[in-house]
C-alpha atoms as a PDB file:
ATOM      1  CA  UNK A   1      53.741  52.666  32.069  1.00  0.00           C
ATOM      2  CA  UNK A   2      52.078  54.048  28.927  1.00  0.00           C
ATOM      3  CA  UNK A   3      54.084  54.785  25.802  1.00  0.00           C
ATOM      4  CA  UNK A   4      54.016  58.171  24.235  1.00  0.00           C
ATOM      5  CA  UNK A   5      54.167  59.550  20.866  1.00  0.00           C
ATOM      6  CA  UNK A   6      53.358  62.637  19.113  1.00  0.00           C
ATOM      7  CA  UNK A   7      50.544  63.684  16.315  1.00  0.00           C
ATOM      8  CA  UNK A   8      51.205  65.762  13.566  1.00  0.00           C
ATOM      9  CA  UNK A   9      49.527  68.530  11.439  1.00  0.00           C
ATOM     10  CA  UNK A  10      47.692  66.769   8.834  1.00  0.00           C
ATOM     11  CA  UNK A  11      45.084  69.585   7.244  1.00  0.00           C
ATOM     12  CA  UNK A  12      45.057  72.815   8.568  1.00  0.00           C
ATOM     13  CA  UNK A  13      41.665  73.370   8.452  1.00  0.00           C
ATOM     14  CA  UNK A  14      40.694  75.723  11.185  1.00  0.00           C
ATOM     15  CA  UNK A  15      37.178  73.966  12.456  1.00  0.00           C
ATOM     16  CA  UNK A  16      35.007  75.766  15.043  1.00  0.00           C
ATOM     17  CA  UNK A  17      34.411  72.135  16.111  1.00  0.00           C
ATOM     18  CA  UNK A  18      35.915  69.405  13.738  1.00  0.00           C
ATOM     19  CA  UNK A  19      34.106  66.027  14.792  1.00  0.00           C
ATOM     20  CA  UNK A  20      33.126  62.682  13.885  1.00  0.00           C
ATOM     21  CA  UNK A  21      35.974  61.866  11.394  1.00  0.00           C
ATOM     22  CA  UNK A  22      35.629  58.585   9.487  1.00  0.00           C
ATOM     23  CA  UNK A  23      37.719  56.567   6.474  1.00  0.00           C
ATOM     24  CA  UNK A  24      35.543  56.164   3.891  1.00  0.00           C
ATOM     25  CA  UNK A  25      37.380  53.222   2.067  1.00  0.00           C
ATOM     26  CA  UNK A  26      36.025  52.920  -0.990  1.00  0.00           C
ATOM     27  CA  UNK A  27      36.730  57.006  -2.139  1.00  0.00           C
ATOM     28  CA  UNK A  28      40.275  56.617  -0.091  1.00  0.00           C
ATOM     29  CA  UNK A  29      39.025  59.608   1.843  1.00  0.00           C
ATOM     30  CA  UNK A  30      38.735  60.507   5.223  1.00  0.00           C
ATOM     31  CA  UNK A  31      35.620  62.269   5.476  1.00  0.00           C
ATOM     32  CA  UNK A  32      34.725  64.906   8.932  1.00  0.00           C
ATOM     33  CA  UNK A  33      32.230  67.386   9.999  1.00  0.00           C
ATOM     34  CA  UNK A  34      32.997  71.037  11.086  1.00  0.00           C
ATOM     35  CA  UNK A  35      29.941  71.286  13.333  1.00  0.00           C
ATOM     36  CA  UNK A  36      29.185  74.576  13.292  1.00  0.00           C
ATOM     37  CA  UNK A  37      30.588  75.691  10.071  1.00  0.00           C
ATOM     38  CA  UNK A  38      28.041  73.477   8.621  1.00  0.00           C
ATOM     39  CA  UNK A  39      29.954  71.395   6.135  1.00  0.00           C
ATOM     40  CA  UNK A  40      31.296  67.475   5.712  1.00  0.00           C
ATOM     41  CA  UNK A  41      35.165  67.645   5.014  1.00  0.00           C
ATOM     42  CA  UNK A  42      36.831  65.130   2.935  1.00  0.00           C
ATOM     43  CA  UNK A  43      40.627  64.661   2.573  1.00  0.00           C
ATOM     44  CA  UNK A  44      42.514  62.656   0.211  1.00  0.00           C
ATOM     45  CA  UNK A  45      45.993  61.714   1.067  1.00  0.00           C
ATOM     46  CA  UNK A  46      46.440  60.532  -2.584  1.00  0.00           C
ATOM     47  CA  UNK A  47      47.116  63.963  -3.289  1.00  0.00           C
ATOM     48  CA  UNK A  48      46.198  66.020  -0.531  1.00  0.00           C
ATOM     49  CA  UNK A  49      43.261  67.371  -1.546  1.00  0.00           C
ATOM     50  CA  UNK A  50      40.657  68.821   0.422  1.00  0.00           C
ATOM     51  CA  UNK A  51      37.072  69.512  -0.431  1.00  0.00           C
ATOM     52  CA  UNK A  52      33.821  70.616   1.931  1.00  0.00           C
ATOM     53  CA  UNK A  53      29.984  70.311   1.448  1.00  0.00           C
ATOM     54  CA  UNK A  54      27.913  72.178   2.706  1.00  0.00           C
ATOM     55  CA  UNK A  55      25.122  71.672   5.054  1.00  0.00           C
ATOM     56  CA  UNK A  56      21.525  73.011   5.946  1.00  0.00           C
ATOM     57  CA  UNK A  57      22.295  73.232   9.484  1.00  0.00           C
ATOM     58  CA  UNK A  58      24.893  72.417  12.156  1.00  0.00           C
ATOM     59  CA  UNK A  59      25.848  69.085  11.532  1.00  0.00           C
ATOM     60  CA  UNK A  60      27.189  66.792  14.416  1.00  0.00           C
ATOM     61  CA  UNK A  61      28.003  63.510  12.361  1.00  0.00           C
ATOM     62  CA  UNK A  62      28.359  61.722   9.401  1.00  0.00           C
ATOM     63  CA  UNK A  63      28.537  58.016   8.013  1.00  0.00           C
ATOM     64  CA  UNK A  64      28.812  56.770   4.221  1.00  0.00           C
ATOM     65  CA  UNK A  65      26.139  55.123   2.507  1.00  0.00           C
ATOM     66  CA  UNK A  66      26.336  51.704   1.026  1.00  0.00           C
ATOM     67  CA  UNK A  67      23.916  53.100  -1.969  1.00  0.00           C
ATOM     68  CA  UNK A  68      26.294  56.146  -2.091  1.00  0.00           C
ATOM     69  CA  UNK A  69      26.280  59.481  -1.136  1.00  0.00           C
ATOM     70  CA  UNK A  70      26.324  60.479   2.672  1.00  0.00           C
ATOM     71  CA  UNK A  71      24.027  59.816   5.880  1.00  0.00           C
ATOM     72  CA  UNK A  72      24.277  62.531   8.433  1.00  0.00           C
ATOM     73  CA  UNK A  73      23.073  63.606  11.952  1.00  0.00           C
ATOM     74  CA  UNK A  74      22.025  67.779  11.730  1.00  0.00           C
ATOM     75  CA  UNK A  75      20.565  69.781  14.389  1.00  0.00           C
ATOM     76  CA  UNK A  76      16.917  68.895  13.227  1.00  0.00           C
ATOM     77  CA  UNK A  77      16.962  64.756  12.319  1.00  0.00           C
ATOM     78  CA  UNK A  78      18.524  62.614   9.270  1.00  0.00           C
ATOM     79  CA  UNK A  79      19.352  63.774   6.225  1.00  0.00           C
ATOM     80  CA  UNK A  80      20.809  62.007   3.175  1.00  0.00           C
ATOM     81  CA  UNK A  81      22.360  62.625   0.141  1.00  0.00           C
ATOM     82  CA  UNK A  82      22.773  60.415  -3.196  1.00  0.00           C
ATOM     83  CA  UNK A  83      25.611  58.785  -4.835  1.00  0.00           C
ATOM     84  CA  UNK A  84      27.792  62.119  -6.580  1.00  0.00           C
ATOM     85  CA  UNK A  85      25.394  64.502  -4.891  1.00  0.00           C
ATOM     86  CA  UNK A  86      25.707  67.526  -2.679  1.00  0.00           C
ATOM     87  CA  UNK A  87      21.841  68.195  -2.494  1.00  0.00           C
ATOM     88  CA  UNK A  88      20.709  67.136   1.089  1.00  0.00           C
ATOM     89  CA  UNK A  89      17.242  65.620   1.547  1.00  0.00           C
ATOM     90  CA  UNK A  90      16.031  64.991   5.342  1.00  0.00           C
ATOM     91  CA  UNK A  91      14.343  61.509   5.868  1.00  0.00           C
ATOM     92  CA  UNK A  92      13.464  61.801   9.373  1.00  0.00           C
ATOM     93  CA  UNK A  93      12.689  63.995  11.815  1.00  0.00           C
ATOM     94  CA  UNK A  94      14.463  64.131  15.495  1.00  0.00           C
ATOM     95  CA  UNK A  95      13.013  66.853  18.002  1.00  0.00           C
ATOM     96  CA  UNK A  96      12.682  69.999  14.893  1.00  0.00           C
ATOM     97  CA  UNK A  97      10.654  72.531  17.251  1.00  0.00           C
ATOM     98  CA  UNK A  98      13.803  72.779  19.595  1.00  0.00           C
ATOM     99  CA  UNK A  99      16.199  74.790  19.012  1.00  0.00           C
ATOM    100  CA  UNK A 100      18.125  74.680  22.012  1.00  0.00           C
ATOM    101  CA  UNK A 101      19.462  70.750  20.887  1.00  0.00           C
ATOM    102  CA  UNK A 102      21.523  69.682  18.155  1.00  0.00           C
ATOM    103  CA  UNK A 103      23.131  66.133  16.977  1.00  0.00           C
ATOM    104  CA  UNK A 104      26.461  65.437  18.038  1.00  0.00           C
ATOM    105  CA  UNK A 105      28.306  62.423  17.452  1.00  0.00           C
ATOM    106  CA  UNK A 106      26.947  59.557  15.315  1.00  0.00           C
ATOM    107  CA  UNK A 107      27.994  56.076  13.965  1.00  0.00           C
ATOM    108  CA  UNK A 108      26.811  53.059  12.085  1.00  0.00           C
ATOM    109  CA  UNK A 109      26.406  49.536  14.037  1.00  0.00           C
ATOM    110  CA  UNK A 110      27.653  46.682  12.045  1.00  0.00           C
ATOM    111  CA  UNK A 111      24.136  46.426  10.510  1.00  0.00           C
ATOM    112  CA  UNK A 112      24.148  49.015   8.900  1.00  0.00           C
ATOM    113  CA  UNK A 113      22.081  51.448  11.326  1.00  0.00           C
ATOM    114  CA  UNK A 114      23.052  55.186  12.034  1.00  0.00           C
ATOM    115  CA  UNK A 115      23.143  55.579  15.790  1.00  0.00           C
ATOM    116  CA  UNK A 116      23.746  59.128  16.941  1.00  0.00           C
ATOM    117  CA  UNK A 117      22.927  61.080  20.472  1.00  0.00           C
ATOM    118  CA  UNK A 118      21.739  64.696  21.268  1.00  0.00           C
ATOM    119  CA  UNK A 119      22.896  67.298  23.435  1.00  0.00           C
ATOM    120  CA  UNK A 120      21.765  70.839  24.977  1.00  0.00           C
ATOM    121  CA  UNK A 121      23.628  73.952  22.568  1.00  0.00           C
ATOM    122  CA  UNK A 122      23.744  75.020  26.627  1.00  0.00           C
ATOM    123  CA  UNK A 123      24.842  71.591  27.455  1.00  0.00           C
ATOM    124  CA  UNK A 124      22.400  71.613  30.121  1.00  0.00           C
ATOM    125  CA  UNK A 125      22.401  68.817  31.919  1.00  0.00           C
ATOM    126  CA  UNK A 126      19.825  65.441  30.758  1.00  0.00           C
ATOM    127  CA  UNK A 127      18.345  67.371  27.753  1.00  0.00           C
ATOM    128  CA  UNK A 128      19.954  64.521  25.181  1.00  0.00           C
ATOM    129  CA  UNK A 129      19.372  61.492  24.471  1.00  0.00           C
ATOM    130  CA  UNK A 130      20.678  59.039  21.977  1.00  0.00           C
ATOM    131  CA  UNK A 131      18.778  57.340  18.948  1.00  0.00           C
ATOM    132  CA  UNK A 132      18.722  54.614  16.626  1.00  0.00           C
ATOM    133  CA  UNK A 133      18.207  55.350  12.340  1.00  0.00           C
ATOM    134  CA  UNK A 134      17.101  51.912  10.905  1.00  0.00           C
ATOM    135  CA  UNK A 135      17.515  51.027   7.184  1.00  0.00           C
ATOM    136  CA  UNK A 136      13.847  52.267   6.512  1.00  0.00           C
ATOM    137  CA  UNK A 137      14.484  55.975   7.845  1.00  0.00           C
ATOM    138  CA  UNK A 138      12.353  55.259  11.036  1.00  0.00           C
ATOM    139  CA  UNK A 139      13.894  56.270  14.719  1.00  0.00           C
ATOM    140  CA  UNK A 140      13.693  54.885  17.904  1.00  0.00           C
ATOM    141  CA  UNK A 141      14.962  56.424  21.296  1.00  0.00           C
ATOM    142  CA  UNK A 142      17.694  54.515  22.847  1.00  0.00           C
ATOM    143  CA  UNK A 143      18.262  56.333  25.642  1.00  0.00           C
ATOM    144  CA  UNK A 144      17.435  59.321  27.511  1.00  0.00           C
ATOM    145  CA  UNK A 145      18.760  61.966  30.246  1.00  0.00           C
ATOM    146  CA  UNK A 146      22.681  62.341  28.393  1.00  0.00           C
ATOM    147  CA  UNK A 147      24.124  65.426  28.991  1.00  0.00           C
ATOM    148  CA  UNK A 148      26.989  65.681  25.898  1.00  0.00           C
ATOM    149  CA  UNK A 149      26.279  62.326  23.434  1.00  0.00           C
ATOM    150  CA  UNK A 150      29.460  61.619  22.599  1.00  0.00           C
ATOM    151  CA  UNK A 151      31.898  58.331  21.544  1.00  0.00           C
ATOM    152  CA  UNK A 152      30.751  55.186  19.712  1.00  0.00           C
ATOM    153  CA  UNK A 153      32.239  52.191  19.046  1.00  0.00           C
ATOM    154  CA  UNK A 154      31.358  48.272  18.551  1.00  0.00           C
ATOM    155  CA  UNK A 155      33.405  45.269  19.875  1.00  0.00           C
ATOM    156  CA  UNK A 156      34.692  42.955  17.424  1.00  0.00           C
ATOM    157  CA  UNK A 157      31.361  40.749  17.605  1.00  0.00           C
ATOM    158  CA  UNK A 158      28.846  43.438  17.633  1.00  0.00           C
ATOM    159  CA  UNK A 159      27.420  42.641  21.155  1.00  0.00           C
ATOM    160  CA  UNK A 160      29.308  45.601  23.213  1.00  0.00           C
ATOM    161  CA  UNK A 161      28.229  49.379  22.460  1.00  0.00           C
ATOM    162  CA  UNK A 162      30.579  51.626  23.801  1.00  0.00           C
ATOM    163  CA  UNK A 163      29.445  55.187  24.515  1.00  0.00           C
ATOM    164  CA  UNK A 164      30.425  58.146  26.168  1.00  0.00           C
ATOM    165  CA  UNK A 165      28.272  60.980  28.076  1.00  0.00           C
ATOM    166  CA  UNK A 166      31.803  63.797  27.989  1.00  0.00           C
ATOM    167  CA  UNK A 167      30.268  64.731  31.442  1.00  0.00           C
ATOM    168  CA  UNK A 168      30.529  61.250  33.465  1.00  0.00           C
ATOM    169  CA  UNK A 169      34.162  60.765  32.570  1.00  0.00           C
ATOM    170  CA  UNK A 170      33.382  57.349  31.927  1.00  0.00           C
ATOM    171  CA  UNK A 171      33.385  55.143  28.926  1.00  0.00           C
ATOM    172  CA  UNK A 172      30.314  53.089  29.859  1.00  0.00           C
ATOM    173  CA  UNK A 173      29.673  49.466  27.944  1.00  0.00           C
ATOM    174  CA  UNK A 174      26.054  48.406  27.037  1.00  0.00           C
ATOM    175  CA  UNK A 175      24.889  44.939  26.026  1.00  0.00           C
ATOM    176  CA  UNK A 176      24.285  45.525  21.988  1.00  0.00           C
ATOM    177  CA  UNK A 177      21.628  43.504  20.038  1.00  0.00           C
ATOM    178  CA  UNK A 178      22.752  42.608  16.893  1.00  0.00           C
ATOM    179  CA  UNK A 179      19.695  41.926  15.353  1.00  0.00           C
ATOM    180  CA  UNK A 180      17.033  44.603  16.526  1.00  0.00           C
ATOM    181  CA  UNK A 181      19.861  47.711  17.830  1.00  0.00           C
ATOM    182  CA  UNK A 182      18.802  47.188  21.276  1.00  0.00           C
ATOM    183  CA  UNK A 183      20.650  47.930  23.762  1.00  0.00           C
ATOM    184  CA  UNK A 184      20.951  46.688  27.921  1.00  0.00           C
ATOM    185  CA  UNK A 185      22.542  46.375  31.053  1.00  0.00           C
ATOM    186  CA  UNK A 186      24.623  49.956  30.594  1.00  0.00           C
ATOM    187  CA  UNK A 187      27.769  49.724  33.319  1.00  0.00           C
ATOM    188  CA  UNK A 188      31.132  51.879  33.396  1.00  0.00           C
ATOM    189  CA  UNK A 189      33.835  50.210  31.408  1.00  0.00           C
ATOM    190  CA  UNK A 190      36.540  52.917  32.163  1.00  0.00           C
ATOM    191  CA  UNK A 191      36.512  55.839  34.377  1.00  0.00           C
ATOM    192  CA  UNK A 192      39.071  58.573  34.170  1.00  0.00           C
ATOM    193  CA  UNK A 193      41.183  59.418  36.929  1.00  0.00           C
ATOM    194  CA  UNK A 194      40.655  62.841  38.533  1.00  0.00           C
ATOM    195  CA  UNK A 195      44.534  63.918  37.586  1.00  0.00           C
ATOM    196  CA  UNK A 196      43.801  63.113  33.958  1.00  0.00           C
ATOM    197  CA  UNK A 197      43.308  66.000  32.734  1.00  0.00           C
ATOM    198  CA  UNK A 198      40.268  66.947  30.329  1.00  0.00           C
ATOM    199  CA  UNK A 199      37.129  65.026  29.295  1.00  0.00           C
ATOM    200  CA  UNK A 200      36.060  62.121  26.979  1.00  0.00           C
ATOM    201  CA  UNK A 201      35.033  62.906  23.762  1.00  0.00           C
ATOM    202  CA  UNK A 202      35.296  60.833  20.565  1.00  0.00           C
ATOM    203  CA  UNK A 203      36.835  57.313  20.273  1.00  0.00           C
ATOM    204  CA  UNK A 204      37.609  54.534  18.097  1.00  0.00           C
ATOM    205  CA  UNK A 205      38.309  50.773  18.609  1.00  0.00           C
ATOM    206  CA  UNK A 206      41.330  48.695  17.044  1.00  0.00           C
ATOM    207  CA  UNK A 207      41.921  44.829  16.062  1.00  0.00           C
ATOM    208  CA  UNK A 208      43.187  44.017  19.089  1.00  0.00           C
ATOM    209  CA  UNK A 209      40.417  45.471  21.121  1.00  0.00           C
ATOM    210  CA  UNK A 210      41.239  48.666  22.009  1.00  0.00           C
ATOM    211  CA  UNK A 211      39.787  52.016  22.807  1.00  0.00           C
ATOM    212  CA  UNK A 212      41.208  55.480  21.917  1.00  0.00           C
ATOM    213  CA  UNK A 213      39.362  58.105  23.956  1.00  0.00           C
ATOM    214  CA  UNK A 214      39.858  61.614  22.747  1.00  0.00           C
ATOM    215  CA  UNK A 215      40.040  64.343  25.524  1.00  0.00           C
ATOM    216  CA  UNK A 216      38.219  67.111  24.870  1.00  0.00           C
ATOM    217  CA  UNK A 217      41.229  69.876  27.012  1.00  0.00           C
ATOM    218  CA  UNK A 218      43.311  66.984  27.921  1.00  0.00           C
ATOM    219  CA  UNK A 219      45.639  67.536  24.356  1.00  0.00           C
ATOM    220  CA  UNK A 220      45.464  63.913  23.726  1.00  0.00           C
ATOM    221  CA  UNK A 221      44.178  60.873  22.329  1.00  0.00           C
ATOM    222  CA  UNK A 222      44.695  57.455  25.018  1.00  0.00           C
ATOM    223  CA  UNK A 223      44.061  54.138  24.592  1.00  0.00           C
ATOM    224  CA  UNK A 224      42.903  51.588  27.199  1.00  0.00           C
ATOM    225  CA  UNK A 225      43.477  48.180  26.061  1.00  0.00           C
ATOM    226  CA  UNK A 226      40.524  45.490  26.421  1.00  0.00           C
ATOM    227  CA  UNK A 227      41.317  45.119  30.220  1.00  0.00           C
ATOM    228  CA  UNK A 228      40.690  48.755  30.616  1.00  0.00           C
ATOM    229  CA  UNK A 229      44.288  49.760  31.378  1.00  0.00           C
ATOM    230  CA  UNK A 230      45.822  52.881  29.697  1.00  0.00           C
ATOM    231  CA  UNK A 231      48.838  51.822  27.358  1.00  0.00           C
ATOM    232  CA  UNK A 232      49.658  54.576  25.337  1.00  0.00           C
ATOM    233  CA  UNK A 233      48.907  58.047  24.763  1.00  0.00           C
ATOM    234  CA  UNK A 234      48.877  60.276  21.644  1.00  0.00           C
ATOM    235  CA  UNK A 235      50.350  64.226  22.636  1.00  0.00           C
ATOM    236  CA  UNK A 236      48.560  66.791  20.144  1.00  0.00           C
ATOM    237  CA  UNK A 237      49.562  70.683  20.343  1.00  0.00           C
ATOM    238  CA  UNK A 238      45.920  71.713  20.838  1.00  0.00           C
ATOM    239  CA  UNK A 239      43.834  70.999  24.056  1.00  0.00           C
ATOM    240  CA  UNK A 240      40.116  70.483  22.601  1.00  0.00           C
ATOM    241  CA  UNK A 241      40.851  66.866  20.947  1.00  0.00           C
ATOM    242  CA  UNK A 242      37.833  65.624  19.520  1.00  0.00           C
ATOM    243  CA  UNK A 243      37.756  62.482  18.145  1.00  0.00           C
ATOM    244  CA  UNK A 244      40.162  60.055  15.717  1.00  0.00           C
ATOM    245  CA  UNK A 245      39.640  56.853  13.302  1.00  0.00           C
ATOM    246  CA  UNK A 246      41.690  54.478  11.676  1.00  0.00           C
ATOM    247  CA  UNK A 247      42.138  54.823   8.182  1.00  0.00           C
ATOM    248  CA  UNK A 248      44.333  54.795   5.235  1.00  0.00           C
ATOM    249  CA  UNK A 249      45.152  51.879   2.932  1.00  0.00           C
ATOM    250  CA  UNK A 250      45.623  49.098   5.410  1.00  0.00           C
ATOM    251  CA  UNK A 251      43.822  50.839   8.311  1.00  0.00           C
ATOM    252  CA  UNK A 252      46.680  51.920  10.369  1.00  0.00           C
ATOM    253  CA  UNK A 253      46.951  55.604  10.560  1.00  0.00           C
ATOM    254  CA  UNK A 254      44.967  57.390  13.125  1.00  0.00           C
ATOM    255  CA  UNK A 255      43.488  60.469  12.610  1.00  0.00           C
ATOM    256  CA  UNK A 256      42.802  63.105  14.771  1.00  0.00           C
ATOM    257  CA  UNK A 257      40.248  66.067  15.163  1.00  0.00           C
ATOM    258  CA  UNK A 258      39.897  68.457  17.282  1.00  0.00           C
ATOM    259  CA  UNK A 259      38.261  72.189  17.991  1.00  0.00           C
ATOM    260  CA  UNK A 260      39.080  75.902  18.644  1.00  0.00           C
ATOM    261  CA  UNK A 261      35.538  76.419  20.032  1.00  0.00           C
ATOM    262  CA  UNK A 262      35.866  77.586  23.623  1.00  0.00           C
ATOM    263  CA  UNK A 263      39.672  79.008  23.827  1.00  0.00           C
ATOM    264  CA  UNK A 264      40.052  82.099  24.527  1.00  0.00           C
ATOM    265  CA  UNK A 265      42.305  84.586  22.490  1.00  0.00           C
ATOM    266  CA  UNK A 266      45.393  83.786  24.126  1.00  0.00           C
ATOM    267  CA  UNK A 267      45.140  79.988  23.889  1.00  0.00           C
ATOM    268  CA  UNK A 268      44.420  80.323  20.010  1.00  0.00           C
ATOM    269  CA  UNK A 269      47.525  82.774  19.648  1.00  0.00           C
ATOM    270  CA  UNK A 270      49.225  79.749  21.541  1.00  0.00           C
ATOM    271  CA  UNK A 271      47.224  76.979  20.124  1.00  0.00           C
ATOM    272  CA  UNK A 272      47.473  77.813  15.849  1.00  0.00           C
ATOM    273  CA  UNK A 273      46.688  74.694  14.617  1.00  0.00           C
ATOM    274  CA  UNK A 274      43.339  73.918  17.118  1.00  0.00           C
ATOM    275  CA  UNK A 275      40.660  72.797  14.425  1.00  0.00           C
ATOM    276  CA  UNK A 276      43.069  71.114  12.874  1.00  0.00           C
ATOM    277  CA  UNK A 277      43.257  67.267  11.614  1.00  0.00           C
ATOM    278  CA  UNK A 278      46.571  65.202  12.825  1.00  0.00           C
ATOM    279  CA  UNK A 279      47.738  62.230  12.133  1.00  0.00           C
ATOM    280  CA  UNK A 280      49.774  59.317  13.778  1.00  0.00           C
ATOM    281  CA  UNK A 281      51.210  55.777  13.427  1.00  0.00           C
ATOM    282  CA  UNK A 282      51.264  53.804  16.526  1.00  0.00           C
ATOM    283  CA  UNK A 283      51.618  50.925  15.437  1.00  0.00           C
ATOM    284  CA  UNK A 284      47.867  49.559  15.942  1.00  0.00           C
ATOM    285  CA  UNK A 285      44.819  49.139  13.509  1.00  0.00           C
ATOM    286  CA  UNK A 286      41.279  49.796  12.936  1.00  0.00           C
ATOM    287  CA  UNK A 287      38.551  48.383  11.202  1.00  0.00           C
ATOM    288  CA  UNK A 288      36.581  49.376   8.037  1.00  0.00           C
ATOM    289  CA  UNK A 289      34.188  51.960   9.304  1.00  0.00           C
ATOM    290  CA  UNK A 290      30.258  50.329   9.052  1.00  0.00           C
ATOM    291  CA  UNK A 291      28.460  51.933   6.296  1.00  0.00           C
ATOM    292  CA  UNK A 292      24.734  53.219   6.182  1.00  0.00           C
ATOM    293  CA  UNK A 293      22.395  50.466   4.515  1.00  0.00           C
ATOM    294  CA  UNK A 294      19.204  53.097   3.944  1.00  0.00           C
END
């Protein structure tokens, strides 16, 4: 039977959609997106203090650069920004003429490339697709027909993608090619039960090769150990969890985002912290998130 624990408020910050949250170890920080606020979050737990970025458009994702400064996944392509810099500067361009798609979720691979999928604003079904940022700013397609991009993550040895489409209610595994950011042989890894309640959103991976799916109206983060069995799940006060990363000093407090997009005004009067970060200890940990190398 699973274990259980609770999350707590961490930052109150009230995100339409907060997303994508990663530790960015060398500032100490962890570092979010608030899609549709259009602005990259960062929160030191040094001293609590929060600051915000703004961005040209909605942004879905976000990764640190190795050169400094930010790599992130907007509604229109890649965009950059330097070391101590808020300007923004796009580097490539990812399907500009439509307006009915945005970025969503994004991560770097262990080499250093930005990977990061599409979805309908309508979530229409197949209008996505997921694509690959190498070091030198050009893109390649990955995949095609995905409904609601969603959840990265990279086993230990870099040769498993993980990767969720919210809509399957799977966590599907891909081969991974270390060397080129290829990917093959896609097959379901883990497939929610119909009584579990909500969706699969954002996830993370720890040491001992685990995945922590977020449920997008499930209220909870759950992790499925390397055999695929569920072994404990995180209760948040909020039903639109996100996503969550490791972070902090030694990599072992998870934290949590999650959304107020789509309640209506009774769940929000119920639900006052949804858009809020929380945090947890449960006694696993993560690794050092991959950083940018463009």
């Amino acid at each position: 039977m699973a274990s259980t624990l609770d999350a707590e408020l961490l930052v109150d910050s009230g995100c339409e959609v907060g997303e994508g949250p990663i530790w960015d170890l060398g500032r100490g920080e962890l570092v979010w997106v608030d899609i549709y606020g259009r602005q990259v979050l960062r929160y030191r737990p040094s001293d609590g203090r929060t600051s915000a970025i703004a961005t040209p458009s909605d942004v879905g994702s976000v990764a640190v650069r190795r050169s400094g400064g930010l790599v992130a996944a907007l509604a229109d392509g890649f965009w950059v920004t330097e070391a101590d810099s808020t300007g923004w500067r796009r580097i490539a361009a990812v399907d500009a003429d439509r307006a009915d798609l945005r970025f969503n979720d994004g991560k770097c691979d262990p080499a250093g490339r930005f990977i990061a999928g599409t979805m309908g604003y309508d979530k229409k079904p197949g209008m996505g697709a997921l694509y690959r940022l190498d070091v030198d700013a050009s893109v390649e397609r990955l995949l095609e027909g995905v409904t609601i991009s969603n959840g990265l993550a990279w086993s230990e040895d870099g040769e498993t993608l993980y990767y969720i489409d919210t809509p399957t209610r799977r966590v599907d595994a891909f081969d991974y090619e270390p060397a080129t950011g290829g990917i093959s042989d896609r097959r379901p890894w883990i497939t929610l039960p119909k009584e579990t309640p909500g969706s699969p959103d954002g996830m993370t991976i720890d040491t001992d090769g685990g995945l922590w799916v977020a449920l997008w109206g499930g209220s909870a983060v759950q992790r499925y150990d390397r055999d695929g069995r569920l072994d404990v799940v995180i209760r948040l006060p909020t039903a639109h969890v996100t996503s969550c990363t490791f972070g902090g000093p030694t990599l072992e407090d998870l934290y949590i985002t999650s959304a107020w997009s789509e309640l209506d005004a009774d769940d929000r009067a119920a639900q006052p912290h949804a858009g809020s970060v929380f945090h947890v200890r449960p006694g696993f940990r993560g690794y050092p998130a991959f950083e940018y190398a463009g």
